[in-house]
PDB file of N, CA and C in Angstrom:
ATOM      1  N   UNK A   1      85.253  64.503  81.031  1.00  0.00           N
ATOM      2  CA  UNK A   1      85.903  63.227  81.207  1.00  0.00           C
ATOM      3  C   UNK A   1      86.122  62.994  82.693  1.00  0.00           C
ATOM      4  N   UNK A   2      85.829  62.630  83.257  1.00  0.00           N
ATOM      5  CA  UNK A   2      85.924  61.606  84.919  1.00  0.00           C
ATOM      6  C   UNK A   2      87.473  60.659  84.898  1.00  0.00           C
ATOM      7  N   UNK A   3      87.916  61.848  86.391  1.00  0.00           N
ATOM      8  CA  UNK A   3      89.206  61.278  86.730  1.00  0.00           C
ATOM      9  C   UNK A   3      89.117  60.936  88.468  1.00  0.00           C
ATOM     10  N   UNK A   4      89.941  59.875  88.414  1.00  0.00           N
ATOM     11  CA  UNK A   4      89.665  59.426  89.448  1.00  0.00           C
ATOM     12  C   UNK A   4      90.609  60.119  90.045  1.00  0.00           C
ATOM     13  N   UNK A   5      90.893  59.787  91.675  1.00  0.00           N
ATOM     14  CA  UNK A   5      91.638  60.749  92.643  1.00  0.00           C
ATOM     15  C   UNK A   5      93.548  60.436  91.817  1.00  0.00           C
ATOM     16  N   UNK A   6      93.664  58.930  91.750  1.00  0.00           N
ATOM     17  CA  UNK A   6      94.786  58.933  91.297  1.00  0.00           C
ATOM     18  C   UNK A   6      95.345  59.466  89.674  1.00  0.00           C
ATOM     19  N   UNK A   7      94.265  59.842  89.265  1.00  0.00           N
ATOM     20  CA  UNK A   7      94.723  59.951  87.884  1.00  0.00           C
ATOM     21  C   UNK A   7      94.972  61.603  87.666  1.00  0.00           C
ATOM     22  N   UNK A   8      93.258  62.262  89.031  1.00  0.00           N
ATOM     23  CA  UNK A   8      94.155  63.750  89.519  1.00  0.00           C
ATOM     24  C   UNK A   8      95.412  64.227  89.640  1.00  0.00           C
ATOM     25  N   UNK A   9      96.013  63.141  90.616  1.00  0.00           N
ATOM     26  CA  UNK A   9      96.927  63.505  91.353  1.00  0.00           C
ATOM     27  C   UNK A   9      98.348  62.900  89.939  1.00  0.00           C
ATOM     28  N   UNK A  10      98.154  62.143  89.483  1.00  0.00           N
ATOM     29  CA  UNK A  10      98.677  62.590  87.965  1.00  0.00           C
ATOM     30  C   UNK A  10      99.308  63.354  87.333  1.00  0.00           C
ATOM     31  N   UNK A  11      97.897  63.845  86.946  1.00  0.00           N
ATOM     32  CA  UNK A  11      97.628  65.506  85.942  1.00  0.00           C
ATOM     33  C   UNK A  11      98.692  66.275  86.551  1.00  0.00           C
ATOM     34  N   UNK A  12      98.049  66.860  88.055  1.00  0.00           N
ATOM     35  CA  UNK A  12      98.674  67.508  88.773  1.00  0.00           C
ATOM     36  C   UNK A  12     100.156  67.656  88.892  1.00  0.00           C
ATOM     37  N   UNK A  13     100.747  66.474  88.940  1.00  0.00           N
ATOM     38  CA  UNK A  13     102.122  66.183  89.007  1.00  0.00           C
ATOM     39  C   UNK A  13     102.719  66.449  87.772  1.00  0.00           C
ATOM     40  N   UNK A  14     101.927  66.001  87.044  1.00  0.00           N
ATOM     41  CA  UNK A  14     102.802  65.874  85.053  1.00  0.00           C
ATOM     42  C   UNK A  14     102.645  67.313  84.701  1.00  0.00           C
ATOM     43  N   UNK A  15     101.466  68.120  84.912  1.00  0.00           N
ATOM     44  CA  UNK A  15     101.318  69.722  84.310  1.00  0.00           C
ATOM     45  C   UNK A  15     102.341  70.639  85.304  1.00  0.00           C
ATOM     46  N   UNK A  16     102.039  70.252  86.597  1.00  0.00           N
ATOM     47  CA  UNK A  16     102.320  71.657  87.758  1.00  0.00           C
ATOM     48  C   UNK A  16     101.229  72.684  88.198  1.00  0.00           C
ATOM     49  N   UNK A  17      99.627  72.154  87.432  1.00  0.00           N
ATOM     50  CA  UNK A  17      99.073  73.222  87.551  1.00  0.00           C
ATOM     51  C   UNK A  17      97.798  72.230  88.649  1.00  0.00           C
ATOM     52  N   UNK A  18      97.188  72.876  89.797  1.00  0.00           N
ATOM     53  CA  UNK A  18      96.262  72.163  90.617  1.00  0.00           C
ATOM     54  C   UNK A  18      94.997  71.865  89.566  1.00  0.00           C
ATOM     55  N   UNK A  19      94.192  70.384  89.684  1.00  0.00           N
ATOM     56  CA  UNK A  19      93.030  69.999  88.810  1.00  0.00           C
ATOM     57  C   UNK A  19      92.184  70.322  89.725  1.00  0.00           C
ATOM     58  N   UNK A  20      90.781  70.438  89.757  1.00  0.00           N
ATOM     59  CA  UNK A  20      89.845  70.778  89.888  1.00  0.00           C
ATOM     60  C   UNK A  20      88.864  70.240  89.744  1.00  0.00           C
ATOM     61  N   UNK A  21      87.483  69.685  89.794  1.00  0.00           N
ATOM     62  CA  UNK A  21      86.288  69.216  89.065  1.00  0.00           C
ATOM     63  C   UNK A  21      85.576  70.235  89.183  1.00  0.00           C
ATOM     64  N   UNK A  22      84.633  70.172  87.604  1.00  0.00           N
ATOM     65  CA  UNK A  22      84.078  71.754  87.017  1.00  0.00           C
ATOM     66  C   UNK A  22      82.597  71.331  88.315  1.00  0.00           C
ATOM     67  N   UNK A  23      82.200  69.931  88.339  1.00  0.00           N
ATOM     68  CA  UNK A  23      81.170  69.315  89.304  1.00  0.00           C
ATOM     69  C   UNK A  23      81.417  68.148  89.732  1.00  0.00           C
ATOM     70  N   UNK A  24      81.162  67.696  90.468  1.00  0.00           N
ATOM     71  CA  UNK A  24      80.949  66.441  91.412  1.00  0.00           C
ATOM     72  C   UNK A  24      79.388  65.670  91.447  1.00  0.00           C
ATOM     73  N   UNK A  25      79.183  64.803  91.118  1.00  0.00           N
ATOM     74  CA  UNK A  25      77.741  64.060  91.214  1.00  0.00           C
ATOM     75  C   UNK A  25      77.780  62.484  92.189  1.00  0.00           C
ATOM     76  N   UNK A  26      76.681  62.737  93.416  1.00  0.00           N
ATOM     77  CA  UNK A  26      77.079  61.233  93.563  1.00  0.00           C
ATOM     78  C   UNK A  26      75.292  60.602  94.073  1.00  0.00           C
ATOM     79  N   UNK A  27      75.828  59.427  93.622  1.00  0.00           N
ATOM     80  CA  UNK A  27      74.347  58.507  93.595  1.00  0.00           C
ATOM     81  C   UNK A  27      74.114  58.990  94.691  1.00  0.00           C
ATOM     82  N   UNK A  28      74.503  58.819  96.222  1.00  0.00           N
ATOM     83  CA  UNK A  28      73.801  58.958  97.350  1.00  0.00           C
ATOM     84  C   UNK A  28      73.242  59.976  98.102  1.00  0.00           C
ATOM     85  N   UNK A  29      72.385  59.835  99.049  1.00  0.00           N
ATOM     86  CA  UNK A  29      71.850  60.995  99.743  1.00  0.00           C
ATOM     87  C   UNK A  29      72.700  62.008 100.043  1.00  0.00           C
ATOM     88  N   UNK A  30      72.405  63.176  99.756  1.00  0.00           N
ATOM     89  CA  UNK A  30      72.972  63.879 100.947  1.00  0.00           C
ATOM     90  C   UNK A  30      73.520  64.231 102.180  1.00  0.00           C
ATOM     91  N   UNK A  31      74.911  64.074 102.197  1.00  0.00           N
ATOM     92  CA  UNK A  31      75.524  63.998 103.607  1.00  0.00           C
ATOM     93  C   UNK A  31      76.966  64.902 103.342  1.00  0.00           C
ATOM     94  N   UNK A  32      76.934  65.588 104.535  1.00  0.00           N
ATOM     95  CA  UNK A  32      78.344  66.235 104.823  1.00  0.00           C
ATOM     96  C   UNK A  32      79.082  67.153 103.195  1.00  0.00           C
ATOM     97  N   UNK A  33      77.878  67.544 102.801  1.00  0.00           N
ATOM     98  CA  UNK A  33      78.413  68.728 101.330  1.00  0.00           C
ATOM     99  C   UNK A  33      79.189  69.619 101.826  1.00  0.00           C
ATOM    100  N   UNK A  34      79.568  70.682 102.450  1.00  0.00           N
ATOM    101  CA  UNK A  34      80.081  71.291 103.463  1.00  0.00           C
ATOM    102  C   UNK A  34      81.662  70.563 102.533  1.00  0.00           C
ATOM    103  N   UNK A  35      81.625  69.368 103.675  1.00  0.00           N
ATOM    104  CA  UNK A  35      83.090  68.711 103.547  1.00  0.00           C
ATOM    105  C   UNK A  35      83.691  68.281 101.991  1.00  0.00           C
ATOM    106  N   UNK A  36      82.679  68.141 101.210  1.00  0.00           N
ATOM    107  CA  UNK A  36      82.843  67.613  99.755  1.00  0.00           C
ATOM    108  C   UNK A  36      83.199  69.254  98.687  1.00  0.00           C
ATOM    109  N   UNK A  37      82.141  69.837  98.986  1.00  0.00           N
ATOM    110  CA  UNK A  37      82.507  70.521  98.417  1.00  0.00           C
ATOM    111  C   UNK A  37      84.065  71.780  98.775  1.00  0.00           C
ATOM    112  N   UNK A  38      84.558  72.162  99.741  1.00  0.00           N
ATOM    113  CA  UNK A  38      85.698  72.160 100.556  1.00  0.00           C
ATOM    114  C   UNK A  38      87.427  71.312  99.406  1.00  0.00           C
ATOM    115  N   UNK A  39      86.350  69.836  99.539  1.00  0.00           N
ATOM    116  CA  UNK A  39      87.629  69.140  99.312  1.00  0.00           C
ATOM    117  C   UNK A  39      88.007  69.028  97.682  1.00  0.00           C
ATOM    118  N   UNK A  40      86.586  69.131  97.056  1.00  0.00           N
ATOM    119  CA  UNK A  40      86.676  69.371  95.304  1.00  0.00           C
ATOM    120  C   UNK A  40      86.288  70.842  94.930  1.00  0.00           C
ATOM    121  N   UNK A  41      86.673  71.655  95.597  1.00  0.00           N
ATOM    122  CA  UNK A  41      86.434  72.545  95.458  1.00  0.00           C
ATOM    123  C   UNK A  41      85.712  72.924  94.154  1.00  0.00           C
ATOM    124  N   UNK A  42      84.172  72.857  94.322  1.00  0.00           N
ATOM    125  CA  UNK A  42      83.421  72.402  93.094  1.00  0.00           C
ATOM    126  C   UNK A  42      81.946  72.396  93.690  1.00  0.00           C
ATOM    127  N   UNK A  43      80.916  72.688  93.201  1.00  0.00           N
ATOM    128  CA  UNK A  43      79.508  72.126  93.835  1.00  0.00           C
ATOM    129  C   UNK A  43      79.522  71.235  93.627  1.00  0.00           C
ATOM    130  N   UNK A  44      78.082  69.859  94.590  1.00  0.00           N
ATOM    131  CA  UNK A  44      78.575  68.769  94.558  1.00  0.00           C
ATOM    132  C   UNK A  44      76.985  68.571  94.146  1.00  0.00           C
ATOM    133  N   UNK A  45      76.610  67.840  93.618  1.00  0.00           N
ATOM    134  CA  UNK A  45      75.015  67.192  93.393  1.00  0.00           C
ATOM    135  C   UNK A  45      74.732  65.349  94.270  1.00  0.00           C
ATOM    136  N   UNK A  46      73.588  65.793  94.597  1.00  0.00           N
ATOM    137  CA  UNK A  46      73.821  64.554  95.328  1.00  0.00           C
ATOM    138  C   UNK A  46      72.136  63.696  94.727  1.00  0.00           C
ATOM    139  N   UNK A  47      72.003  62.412  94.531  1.00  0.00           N
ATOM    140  CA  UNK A  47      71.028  61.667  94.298  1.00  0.00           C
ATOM    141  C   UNK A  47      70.989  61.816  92.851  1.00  0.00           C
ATOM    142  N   UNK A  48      72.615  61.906  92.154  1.00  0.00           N
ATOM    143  CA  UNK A  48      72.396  61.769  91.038  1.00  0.00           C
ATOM    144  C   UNK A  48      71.965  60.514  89.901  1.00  0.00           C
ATOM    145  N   UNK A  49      72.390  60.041  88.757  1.00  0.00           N
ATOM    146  CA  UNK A  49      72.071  59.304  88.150  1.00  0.00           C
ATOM    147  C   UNK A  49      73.076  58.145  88.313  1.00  0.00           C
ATOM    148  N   UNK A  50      73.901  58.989  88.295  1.00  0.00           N
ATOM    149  CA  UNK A  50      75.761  58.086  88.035  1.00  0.00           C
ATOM    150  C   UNK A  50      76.880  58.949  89.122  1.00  0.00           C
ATOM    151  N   UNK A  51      77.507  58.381  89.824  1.00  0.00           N
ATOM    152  CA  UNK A  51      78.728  59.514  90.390  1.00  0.00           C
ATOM    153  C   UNK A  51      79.562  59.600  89.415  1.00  0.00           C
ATOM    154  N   UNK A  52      79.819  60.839  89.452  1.00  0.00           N
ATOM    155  CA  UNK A  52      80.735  61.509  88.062  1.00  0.00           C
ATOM    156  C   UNK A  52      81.537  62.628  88.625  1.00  0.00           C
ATOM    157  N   UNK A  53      82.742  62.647  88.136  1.00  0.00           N
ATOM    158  CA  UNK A  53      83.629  63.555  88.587  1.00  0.00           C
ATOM    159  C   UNK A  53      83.734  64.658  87.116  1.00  0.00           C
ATOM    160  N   UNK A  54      83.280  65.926  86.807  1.00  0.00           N
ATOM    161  CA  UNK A  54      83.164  66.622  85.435  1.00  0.00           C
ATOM    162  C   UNK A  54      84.526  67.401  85.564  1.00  0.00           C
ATOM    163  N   UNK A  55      85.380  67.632  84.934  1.00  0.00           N
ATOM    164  CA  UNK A  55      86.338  68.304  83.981  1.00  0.00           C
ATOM    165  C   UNK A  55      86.135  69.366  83.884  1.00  0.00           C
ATOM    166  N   UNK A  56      87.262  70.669  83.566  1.00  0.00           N
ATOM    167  CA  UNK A  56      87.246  71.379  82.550  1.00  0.00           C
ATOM    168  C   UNK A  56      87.703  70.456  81.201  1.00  0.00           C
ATOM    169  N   UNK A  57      87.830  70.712  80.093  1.00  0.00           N
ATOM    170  CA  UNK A  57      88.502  70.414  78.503  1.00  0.00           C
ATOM    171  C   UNK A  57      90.236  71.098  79.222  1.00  0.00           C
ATOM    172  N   UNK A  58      89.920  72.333  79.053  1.00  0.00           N
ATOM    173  CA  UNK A  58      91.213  72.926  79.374  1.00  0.00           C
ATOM    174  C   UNK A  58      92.662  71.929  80.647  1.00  0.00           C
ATOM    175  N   UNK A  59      91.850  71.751  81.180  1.00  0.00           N
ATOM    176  CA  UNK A  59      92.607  70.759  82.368  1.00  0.00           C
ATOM    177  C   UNK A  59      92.876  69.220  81.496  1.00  0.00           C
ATOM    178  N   UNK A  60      92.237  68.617  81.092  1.00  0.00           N
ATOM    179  CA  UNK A  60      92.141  67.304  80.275  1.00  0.00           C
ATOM    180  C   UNK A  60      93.386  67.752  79.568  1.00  0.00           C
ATOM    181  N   UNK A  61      92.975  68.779  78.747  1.00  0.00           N
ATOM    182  CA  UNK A  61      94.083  68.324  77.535  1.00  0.00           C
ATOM    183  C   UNK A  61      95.301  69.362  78.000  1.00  0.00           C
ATOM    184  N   UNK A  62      95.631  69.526  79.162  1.00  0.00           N
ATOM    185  CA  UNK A  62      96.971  70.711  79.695  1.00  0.00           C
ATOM    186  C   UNK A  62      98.040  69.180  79.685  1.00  0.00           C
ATOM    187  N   UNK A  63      99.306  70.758  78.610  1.00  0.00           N
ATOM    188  CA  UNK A  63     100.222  69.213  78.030  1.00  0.00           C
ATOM    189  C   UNK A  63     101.541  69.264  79.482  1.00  0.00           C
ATOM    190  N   UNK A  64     102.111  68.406  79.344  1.00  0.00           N
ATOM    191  CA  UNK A  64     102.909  67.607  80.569  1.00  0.00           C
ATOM    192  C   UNK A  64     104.465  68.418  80.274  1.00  0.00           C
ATOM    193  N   UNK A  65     104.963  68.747  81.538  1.00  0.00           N
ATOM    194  CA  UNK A  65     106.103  69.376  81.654  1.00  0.00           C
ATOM    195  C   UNK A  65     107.186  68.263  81.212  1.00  0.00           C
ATOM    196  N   UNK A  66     107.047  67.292  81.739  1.00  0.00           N
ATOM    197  CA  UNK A  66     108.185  66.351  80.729  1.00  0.00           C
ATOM    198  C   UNK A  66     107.659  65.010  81.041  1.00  0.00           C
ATOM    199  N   UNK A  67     108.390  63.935  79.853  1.00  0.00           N
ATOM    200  CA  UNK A  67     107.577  62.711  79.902  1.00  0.00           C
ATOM    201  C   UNK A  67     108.910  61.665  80.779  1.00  0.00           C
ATOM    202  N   UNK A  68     107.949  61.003  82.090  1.00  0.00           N
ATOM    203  CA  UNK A  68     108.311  60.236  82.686  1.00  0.00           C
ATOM    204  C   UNK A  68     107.884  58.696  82.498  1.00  0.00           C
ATOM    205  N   UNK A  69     108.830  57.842  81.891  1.00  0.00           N
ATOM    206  CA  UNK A  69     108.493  56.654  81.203  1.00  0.00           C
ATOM    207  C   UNK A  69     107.929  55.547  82.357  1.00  0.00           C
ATOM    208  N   UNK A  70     108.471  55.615  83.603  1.00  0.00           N
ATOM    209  CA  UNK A  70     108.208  55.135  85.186  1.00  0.00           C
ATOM    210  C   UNK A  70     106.565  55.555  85.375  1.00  0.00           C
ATOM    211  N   UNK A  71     106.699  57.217  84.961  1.00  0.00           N
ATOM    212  CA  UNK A  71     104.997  57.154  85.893  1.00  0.00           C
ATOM    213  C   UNK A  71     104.102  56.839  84.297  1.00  0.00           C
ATOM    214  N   UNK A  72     104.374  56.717  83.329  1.00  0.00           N
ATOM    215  CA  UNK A  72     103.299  56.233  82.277  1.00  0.00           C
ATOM    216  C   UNK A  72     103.256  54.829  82.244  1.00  0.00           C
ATOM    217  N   UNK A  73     104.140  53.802  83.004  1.00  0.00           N
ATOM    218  CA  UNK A  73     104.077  52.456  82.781  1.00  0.00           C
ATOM    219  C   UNK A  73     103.218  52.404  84.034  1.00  0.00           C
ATOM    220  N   UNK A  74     103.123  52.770  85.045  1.00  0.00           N
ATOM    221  CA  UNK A  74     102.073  52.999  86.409  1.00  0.00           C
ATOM    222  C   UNK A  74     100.795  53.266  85.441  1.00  0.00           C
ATOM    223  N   UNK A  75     100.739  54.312  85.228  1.00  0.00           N
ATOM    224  CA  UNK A  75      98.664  54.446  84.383  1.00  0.00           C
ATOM    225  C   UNK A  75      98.488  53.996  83.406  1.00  0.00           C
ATOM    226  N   UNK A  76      99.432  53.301  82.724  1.00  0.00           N
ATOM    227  CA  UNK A  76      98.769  52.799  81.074  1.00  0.00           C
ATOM    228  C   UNK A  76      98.355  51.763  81.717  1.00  0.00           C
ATOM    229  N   UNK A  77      98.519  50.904  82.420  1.00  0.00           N
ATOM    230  CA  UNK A  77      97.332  49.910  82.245  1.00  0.00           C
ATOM    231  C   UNK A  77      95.914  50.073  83.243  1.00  0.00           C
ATOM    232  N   UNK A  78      96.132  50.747  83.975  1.00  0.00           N
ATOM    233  CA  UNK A  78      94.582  51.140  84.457  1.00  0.00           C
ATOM    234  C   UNK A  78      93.402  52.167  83.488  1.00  0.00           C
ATOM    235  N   UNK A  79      94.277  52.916  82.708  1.00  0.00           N
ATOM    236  CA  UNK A  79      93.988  53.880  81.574  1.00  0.00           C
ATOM    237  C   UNK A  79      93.017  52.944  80.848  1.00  0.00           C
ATOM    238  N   UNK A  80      93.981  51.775  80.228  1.00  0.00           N
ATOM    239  CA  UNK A  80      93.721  50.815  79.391  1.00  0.00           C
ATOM    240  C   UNK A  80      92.637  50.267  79.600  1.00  0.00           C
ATOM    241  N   UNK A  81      92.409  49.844  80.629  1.00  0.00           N
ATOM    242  CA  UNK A  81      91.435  48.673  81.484  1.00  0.00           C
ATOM    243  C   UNK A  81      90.097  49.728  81.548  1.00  0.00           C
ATOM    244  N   UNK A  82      90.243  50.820  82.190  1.00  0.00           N
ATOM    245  CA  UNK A  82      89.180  51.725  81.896  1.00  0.00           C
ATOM    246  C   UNK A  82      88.783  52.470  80.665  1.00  0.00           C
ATOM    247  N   UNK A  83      89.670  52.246  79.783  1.00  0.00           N
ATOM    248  CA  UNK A  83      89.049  52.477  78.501  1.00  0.00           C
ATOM    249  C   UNK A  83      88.007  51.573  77.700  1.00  0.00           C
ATOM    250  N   UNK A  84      88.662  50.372  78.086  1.00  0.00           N
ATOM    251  CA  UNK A  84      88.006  48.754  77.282  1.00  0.00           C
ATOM    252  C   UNK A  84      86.559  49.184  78.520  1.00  0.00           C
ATOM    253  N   UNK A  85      86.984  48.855  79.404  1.00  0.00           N
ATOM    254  CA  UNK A  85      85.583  49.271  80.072  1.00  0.00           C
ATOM    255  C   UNK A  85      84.502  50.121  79.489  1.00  0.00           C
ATOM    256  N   UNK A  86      84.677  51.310  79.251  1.00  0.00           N
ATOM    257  CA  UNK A  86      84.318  52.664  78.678  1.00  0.00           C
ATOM    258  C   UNK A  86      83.228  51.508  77.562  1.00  0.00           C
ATOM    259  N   UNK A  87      84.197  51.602  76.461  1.00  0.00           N
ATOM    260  CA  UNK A  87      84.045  50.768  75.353  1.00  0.00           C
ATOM    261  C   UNK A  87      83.109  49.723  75.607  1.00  0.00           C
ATOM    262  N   UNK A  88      83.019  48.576  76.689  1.00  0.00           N
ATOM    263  CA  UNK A  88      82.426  47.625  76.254  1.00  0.00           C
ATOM    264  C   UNK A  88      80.612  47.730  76.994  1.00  0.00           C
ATOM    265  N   UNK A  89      81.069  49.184  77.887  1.00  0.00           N
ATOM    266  CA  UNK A  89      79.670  49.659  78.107  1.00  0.00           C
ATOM    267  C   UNK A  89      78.611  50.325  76.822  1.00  0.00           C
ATOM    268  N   UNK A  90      79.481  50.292  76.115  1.00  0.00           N
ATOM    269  CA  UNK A  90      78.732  51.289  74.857  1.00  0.00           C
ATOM    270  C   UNK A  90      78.004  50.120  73.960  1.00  0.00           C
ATOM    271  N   UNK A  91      76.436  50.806  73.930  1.00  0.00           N
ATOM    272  CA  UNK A  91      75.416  50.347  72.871  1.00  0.00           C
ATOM    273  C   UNK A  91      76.274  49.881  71.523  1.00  0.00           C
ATOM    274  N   UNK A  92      75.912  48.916  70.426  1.00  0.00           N
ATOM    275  CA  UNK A  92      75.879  48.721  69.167  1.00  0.00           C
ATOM    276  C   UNK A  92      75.842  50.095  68.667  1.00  0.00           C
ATOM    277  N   UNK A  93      74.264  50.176  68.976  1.00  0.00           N
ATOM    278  CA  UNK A  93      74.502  51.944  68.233  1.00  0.00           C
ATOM    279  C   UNK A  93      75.466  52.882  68.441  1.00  0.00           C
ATOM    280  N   UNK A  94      75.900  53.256  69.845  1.00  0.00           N
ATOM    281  CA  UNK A  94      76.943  53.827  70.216  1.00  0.00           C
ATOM    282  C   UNK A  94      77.906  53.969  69.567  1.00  0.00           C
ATOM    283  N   UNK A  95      78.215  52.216  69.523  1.00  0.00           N
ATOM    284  CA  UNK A  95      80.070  52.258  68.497  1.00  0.00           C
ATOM    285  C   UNK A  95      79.721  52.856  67.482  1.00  0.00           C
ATOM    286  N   UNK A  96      78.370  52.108  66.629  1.00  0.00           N
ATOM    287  CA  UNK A  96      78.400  52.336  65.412  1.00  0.00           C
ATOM    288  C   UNK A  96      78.687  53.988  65.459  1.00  0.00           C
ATOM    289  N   UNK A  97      77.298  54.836  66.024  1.00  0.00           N
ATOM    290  CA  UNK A  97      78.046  56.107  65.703  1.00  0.00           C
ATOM    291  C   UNK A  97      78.947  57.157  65.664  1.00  0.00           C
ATOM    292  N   UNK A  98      79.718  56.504  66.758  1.00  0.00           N
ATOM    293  CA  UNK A  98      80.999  56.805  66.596  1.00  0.00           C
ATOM    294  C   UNK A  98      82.286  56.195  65.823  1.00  0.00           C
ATOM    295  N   UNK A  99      81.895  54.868  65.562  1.00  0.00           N
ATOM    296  CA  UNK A  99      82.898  54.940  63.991  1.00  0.00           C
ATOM    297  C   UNK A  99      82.794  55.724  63.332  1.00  0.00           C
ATOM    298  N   UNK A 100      81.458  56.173  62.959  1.00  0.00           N
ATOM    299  CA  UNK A 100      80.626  56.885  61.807  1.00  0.00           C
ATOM    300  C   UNK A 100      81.006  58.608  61.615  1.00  0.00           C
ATOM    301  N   UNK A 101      81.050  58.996  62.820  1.00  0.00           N
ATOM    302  CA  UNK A 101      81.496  60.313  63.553  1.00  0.00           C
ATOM    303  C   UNK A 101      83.057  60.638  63.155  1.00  0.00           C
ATOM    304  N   UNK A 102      83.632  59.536  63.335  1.00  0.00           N
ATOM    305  CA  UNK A 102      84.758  59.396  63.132  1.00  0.00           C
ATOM    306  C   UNK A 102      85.406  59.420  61.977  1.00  0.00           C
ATOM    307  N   UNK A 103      85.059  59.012  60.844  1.00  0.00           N
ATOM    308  CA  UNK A 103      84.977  58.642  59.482  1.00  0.00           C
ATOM    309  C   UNK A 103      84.484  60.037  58.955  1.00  0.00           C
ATOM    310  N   UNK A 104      83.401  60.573  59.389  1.00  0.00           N
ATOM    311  CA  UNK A 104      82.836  61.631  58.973  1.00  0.00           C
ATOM    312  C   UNK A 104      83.747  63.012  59.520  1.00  0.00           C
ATOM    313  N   UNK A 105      84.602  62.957  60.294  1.00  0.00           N
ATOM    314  CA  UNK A 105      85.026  64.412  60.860  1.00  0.00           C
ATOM    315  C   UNK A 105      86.317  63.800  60.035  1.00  0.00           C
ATOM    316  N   UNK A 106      87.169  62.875  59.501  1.00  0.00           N
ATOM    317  CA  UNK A 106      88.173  62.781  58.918  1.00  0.00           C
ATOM    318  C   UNK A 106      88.197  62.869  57.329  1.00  0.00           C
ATOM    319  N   UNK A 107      86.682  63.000  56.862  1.00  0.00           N
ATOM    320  CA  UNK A 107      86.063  62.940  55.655  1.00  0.00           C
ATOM    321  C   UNK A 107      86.577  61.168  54.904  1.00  0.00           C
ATOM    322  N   UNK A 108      86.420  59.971  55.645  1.00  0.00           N
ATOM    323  CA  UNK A 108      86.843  58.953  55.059  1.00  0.00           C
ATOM    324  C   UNK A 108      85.355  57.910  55.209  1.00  0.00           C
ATOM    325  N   UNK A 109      84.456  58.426  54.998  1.00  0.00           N
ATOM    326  CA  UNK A 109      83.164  57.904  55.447  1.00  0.00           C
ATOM    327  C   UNK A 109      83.272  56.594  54.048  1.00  0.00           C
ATOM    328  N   UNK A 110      83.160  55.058  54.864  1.00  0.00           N
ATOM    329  CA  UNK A 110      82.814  54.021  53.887  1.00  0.00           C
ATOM    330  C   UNK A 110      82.587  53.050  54.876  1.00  0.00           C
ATOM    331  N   UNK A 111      81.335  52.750  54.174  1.00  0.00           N
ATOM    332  CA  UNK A 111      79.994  51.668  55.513  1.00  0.00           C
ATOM    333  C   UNK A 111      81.128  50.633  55.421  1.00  0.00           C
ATOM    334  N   UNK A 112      82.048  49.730  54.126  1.00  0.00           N
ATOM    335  CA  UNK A 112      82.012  48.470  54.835  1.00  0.00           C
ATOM    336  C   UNK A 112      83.151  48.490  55.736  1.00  0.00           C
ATOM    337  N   UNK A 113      84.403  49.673  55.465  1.00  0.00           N
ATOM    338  CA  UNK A 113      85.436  49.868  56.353  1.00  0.00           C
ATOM    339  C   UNK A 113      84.947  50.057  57.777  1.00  0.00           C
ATOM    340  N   UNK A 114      83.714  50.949  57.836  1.00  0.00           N
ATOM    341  CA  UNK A 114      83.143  51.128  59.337  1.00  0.00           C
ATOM    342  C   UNK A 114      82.097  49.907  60.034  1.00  0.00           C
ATOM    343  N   UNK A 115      81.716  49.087  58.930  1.00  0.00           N
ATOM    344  CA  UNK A 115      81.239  47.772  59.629  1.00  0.00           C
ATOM    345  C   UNK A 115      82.264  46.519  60.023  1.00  0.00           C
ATOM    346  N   UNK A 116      83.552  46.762  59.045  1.00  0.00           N
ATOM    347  CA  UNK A 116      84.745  46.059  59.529  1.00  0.00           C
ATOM    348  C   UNK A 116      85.017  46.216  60.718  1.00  0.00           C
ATOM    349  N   UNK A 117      84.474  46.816  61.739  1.00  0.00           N
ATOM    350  CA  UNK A 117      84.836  46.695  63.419  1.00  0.00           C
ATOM    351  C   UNK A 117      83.824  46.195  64.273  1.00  0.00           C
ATOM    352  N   UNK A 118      82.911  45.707  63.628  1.00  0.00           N
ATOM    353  CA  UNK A 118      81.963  44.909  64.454  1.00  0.00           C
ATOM    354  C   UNK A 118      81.765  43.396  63.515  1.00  0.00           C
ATOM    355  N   UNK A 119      81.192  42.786  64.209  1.00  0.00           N
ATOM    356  CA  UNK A 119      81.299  40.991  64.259  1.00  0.00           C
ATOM    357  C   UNK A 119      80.231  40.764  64.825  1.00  0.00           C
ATOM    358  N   UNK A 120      79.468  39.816  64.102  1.00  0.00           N
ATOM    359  CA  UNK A 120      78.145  39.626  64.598  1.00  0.00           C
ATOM    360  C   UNK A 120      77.906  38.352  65.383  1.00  0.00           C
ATOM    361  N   UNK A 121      77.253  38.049  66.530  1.00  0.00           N
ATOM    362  CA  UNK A 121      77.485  37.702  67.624  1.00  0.00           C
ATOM    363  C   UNK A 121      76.860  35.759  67.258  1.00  0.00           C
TER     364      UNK A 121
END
């Protein structure tokens, strides 16, 4: 999952424990790795497909020393906004198979409940 610097610095704050990226990818040439990798302490790939910041799982889901209602009204709506984003980049097929995925790992698999979330254009 790809976090941006502020959503690092987040984590960081809400767990207590320093985040990390497992890799770093960025569209452009090669320049100054040295300094990148240093600062994400991470290898960095360069002339990739997409810039992507990679995760551990373990870091993602590390639960929060206590809940601050101030700093969750700060990221829920950028959270938000980049989720719908997420979402409205995704193929037809995409959703579909992940309704489908979804339905299927909860064992509630039924086509017209899972076609009830799409609307035809």
């Amino acid at each position: 999952m790809p976090l941006n610097h502020t959503q690092r610095k987040t984590v960081r704050r809400g767990t207590g424990q320093p985040i990390h990226p497992k890799r770093v990818e960025f569209e452009r040439p090669e320049t100054h790795r040295a300094v990148y990798e240093k600062h994400f302490q991470c290898p960095v790939k360069f002339k990739a497909a997409k810039n992507v910041l990679v995760f551990n799982k373990a870091d993602i889901d590390a639960t929060f020393l206590t809940y601050n209602a101030d700093l969750l009204a700060a990221v829920a709506p950028q959270l938000e906004a980049e989720l719908k984003q997420q979402l409205a980049e995704k193929s037809f097929r995409e959703q579909v198979k992940g309704d489908l995925f979804g339905e299927v790992v909860n064992k509630t698999v039924c086509a017209p409940k899972a076609c009830a979330n799409f609307r035809p254009m």
